[in-house]
N, C-alpha and C. Protein backbone atom coordinates (compact mmCIF):
# COMPACT_ATOMS: atom_id res chain seq x y z
N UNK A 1 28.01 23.67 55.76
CA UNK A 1 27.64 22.94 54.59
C UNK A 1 26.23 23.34 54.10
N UNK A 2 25.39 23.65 54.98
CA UNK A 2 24.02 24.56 55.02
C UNK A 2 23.64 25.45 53.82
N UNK A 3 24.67 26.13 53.77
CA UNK A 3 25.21 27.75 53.46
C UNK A 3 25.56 27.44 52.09
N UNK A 4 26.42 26.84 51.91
CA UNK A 4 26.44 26.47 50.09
C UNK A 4 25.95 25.88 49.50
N UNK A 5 24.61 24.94 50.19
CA UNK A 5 23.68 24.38 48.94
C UNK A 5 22.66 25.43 49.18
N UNK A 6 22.22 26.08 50.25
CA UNK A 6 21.30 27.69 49.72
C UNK A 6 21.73 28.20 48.59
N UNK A 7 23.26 28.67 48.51
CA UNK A 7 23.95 29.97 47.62
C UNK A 7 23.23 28.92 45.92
N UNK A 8 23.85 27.61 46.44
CA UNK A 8 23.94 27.53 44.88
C UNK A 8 22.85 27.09 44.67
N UNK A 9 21.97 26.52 45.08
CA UNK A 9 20.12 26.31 44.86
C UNK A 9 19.44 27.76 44.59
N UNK A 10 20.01 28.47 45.13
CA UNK A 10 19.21 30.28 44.89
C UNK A 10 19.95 30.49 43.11
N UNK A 11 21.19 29.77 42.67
CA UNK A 11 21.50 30.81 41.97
C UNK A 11 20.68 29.70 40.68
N UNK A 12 20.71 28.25 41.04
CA UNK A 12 20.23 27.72 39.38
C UNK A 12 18.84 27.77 39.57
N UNK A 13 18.17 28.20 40.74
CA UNK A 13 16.86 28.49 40.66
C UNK A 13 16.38 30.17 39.77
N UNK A 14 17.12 30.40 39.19
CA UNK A 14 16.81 31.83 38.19
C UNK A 14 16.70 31.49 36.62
N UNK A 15 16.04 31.84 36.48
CA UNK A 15 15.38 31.73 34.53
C UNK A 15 15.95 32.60 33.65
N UNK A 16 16.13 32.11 32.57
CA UNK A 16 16.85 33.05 31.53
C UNK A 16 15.46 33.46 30.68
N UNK A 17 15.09 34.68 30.59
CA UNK A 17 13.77 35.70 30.71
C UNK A 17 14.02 36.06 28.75
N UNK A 18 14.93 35.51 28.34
CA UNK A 18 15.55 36.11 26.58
C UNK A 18 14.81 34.88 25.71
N UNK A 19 14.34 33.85 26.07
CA UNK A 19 13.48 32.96 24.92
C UNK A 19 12.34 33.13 25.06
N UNK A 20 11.35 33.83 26.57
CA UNK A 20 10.36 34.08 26.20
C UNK A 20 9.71 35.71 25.77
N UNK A 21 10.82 36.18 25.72
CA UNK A 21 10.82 37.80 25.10
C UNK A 21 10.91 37.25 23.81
N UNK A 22 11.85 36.52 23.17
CA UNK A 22 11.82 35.92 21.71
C UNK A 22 10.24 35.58 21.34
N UNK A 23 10.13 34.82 22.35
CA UNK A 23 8.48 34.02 21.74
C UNK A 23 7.25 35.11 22.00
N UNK A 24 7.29 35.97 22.70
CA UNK A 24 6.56 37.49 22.73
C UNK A 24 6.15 38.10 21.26
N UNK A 25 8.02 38.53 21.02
CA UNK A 25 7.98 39.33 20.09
C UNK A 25 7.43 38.71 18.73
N UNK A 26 7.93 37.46 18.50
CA UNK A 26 7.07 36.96 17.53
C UNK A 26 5.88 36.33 17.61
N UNK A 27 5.03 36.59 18.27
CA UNK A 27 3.94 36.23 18.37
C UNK A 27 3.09 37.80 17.81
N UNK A 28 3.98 38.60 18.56
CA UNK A 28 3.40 40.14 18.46
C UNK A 28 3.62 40.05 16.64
N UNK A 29 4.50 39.80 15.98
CA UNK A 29 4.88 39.85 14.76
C UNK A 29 4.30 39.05 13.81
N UNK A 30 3.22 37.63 14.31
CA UNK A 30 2.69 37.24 13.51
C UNK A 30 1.21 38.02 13.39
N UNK A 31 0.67 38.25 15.21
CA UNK A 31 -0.84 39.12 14.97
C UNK A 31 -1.01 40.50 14.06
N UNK A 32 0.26 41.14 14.03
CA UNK A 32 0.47 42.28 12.96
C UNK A 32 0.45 42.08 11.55
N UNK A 33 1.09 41.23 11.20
CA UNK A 33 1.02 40.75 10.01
C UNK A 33 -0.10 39.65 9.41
N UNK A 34 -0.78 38.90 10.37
CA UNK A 34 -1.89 38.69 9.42
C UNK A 34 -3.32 39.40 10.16
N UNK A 35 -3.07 40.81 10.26
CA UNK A 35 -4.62 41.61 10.87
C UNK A 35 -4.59 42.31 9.99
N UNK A 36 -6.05 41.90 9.65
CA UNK A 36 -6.69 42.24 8.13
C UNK A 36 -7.02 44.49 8.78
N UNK A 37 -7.10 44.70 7.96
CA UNK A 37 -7.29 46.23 8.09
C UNK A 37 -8.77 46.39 7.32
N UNK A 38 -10.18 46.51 7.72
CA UNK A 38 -11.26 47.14 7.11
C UNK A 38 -11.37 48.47 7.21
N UNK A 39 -11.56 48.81 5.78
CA UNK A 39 -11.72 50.09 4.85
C UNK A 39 -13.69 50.24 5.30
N UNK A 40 -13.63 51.36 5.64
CA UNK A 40 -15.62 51.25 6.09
C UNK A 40 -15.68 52.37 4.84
N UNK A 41 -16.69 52.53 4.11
CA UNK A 41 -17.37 52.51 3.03
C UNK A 41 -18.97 53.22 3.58
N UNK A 42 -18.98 54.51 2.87
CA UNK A 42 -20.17 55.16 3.33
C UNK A 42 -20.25 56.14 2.31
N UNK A 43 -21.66 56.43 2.24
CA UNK A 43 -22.02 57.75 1.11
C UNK A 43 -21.25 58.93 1.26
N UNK A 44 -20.81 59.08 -0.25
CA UNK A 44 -20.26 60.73 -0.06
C UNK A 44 -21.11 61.73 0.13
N UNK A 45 -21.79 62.30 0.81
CA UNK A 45 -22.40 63.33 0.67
C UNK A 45 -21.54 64.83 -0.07
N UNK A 46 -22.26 65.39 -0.99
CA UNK A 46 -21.90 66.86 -1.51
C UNK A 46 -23.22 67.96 -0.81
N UNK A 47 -22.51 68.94 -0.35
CA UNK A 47 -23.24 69.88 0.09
C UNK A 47 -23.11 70.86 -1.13
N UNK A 48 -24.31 71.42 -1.11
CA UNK A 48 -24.89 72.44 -2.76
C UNK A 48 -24.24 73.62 -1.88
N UNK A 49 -23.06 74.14 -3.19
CA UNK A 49 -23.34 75.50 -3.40
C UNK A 49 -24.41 76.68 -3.40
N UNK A 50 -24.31 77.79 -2.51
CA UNK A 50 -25.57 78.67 -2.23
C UNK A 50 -26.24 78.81 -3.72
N UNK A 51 -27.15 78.53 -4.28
CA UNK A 51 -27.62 79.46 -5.16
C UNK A 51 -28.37 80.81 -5.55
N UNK A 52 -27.91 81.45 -5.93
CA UNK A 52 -27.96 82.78 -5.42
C UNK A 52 -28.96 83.84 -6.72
N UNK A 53 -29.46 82.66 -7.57
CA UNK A 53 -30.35 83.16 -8.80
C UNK A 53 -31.78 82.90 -8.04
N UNK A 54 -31.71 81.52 -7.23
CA UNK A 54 -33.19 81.28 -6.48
C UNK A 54 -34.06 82.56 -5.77
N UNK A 55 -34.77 82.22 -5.85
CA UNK A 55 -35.52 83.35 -4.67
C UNK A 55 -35.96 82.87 -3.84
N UNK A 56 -35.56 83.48 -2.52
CA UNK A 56 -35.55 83.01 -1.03
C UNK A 56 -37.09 82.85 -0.96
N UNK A 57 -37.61 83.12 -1.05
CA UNK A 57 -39.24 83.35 -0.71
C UNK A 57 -39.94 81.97 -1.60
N UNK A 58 -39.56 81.95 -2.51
CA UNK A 58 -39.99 80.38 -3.24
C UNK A 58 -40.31 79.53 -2.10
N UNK A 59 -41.34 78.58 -1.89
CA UNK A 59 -41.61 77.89 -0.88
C UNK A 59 -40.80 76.43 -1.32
N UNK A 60 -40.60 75.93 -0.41
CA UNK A 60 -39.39 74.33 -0.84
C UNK A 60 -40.80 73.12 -0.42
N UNK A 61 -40.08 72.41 -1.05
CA UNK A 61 -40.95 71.39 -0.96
C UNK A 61 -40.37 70.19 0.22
N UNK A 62 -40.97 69.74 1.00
CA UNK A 62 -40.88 69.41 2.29
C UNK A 62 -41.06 68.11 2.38
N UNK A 63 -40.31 66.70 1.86
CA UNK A 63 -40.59 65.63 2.24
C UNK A 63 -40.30 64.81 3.23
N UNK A 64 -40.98 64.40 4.63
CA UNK A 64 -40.59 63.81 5.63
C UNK A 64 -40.99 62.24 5.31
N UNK A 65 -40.12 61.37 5.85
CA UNK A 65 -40.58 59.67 5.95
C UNK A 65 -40.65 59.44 7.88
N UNK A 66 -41.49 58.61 7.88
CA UNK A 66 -41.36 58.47 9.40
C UNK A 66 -40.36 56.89 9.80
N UNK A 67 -40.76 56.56 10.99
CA UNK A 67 -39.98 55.50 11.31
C UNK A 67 -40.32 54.20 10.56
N UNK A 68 -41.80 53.96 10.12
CA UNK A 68 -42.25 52.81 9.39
C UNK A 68 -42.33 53.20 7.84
N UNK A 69 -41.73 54.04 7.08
CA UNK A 69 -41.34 54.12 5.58
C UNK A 69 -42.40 55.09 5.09
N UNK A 70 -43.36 55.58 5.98
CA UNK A 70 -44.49 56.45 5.66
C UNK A 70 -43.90 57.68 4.83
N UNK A 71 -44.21 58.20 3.52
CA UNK A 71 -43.84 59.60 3.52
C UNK A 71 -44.78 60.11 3.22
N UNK A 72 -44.60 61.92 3.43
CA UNK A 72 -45.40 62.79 3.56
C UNK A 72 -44.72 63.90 2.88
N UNK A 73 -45.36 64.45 1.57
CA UNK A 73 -45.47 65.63 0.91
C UNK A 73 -45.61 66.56 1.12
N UNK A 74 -45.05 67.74 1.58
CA UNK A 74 -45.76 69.16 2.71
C UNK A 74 -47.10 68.64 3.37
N UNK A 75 -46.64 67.75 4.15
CA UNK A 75 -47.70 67.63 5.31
C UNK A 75 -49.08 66.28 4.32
N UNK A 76 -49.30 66.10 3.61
CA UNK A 76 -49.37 65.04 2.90
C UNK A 76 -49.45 63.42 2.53
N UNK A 77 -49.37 62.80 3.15
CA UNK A 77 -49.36 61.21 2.61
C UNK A 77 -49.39 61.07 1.52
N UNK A 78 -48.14 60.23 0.64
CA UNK A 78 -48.20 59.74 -0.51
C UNK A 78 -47.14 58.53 -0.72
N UNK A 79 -47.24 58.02 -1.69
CA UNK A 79 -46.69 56.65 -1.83
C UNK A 79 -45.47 57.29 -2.41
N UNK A 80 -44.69 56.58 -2.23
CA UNK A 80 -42.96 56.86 -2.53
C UNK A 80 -42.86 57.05 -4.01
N UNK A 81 -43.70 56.01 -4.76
CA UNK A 81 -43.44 55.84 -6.27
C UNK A 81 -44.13 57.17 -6.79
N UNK A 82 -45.30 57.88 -6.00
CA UNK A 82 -46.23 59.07 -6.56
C UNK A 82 -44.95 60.11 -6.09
N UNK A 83 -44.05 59.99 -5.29
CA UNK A 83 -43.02 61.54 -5.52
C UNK A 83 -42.78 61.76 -6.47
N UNK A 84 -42.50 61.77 -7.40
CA UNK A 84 -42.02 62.43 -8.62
C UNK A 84 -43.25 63.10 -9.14
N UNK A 85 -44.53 62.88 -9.32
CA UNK A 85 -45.36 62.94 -9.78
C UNK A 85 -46.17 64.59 -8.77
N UNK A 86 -45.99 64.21 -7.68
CA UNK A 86 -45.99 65.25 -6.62
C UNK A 86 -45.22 66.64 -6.80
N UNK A 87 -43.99 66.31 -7.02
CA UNK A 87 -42.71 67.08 -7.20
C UNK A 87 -43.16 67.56 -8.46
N UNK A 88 -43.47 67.70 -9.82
CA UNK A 88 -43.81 67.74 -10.64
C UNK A 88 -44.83 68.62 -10.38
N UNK A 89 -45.91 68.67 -10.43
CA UNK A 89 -47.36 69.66 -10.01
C UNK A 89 -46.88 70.28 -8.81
N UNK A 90 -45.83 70.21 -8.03
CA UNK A 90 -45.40 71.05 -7.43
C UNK A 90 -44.79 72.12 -7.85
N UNK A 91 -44.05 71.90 -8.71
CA UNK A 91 -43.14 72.83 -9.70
C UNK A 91 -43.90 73.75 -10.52
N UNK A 92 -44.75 73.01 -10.72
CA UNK A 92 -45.91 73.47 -12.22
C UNK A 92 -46.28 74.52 -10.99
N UNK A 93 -46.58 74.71 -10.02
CA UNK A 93 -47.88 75.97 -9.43
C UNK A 93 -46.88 76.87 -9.04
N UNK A 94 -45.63 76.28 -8.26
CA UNK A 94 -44.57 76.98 -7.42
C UNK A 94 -42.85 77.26 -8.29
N UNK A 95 -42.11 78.32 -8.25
CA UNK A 95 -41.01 78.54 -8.45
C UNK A 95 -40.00 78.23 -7.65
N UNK A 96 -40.32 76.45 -7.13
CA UNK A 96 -39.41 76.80 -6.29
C UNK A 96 -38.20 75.62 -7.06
N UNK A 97 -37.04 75.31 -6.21
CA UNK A 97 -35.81 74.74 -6.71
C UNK A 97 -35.08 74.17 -5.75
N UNK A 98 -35.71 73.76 -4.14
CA UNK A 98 -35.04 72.85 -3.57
C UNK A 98 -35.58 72.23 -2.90
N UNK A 99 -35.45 71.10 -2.66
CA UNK A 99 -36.10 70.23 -1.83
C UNK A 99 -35.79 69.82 -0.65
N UNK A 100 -36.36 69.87 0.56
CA UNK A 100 -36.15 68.93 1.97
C UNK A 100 -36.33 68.14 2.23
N UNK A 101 -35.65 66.78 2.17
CA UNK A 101 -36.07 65.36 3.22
C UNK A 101 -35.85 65.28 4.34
N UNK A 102 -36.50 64.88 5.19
CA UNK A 102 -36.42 64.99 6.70
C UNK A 102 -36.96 63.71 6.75
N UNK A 103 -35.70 62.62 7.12
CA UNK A 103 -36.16 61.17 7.38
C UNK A 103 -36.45 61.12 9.06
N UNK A 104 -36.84 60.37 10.10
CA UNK A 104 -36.94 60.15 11.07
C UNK A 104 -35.70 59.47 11.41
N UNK A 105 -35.24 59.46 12.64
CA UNK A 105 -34.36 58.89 13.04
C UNK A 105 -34.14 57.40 12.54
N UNK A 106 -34.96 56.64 12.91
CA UNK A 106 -35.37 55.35 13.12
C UNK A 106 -35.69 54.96 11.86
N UNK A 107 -35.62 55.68 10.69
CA UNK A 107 -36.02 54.97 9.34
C UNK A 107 -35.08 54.38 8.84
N UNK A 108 -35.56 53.22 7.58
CA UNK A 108 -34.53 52.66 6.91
C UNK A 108 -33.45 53.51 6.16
N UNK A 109 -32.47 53.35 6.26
CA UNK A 109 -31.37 53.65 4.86
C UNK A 109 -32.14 53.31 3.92
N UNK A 110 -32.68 52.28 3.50
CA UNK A 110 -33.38 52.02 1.86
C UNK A 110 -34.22 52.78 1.69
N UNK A 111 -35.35 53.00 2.56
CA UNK A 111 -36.47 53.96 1.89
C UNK A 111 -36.39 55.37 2.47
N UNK A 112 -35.07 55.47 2.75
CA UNK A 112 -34.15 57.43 2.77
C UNK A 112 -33.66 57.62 1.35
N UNK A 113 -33.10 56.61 0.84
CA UNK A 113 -32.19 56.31 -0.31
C UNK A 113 -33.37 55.94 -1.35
N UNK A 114 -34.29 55.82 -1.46
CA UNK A 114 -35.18 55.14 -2.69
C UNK A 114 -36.01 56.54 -2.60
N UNK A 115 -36.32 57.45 -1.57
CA UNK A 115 -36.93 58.42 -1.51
C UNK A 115 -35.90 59.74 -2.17
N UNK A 116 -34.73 59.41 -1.96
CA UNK A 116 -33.56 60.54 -2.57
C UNK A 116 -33.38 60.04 -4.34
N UNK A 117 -33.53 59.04 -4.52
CA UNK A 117 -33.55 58.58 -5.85
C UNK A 117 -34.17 59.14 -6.70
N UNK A 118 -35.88 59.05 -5.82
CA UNK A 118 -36.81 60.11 -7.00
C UNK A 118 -36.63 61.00 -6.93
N UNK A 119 -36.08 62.02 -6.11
CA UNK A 119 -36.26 63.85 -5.78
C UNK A 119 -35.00 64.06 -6.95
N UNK A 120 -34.01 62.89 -6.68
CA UNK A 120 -33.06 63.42 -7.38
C UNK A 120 -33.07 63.14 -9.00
N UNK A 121 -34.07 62.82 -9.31
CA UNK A 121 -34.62 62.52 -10.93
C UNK A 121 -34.65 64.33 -11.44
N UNK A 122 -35.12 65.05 -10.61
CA UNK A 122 -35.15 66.31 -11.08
C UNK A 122 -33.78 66.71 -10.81
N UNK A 123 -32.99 67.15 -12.09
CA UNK A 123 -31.69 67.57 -11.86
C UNK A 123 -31.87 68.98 -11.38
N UNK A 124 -32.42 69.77 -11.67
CA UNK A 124 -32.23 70.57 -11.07
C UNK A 124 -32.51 71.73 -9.57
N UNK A 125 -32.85 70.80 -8.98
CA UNK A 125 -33.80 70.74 -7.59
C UNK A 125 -32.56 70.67 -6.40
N UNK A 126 -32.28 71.49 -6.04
CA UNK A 126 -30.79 71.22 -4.70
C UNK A 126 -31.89 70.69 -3.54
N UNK A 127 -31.24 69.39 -3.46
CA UNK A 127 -31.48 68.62 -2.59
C UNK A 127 -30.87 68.98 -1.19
N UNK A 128 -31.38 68.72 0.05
CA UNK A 128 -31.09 69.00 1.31
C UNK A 128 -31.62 68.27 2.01
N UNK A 129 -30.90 67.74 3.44
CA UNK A 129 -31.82 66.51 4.33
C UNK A 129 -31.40 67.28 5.63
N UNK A 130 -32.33 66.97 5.94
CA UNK A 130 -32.63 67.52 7.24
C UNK A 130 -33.16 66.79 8.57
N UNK A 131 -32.78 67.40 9.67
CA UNK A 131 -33.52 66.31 10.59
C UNK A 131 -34.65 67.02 11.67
């Protein structure tokens, strides 16, 4: 008598494993459907075509910013708003036609970007950044 309440206690002691595969799958089916997808958003950079009318020997004009927004004009100190003004009497003595920014690692995006703003007032100046 032992022997058949084991058999049959072993057999209604087993779970039917198909309602919580149900409740799985739709759970998996609601996190898919409402997970938002972000689009990341960053500057296009265009790299200049060689220009090949320039003359290599023209000296470029060299603007570095450091980590605290400092910039420097071929070696230089000047206020961000005097670049253009720099760039300008630069042109006037020199033939040259491209410019280098060389931000520091550690500098802002804004005053990389407020410093590319003015260089890029001169249209015709191929801009280049450098590190």
């Amino acid at each position: 008598m032992s022997a058949r309440k084991t058999r049959s206690e072993q057999s209604a002691a087993e779970a039917d494993m198909t309602p919580m595969l149900d409740i799985v799958f739709i759970l998996l089916i609601f996190f898919i459907v409402t997970t938002s997808f972000v689009k990341e958003e960053g500057i296009m950079v265009s790299r200049p075509k060689m220009n090949k009318s320039s003359n290599p020997s023209a000296p470029a004009m060299v603007i570095k910013i450091n980590e605290s927004g400092l910039v420097t004009f071929n070696g230089n100190p000047v206020d961000i708003e005097r670049v253009p003004a720099r760039i300008e009497n630069f042109i006037a003595k020199n033939e040259s036609s491209s410019a280098v920014v060389i931000p520091n690692y550690d500098t802002s995006h804004a005053d990389v970007v407020a410093v590319l703003d003015k260089v890029r007032e001169f249209e015709h100046l191929t801009i280049s950044i450098g590190k």
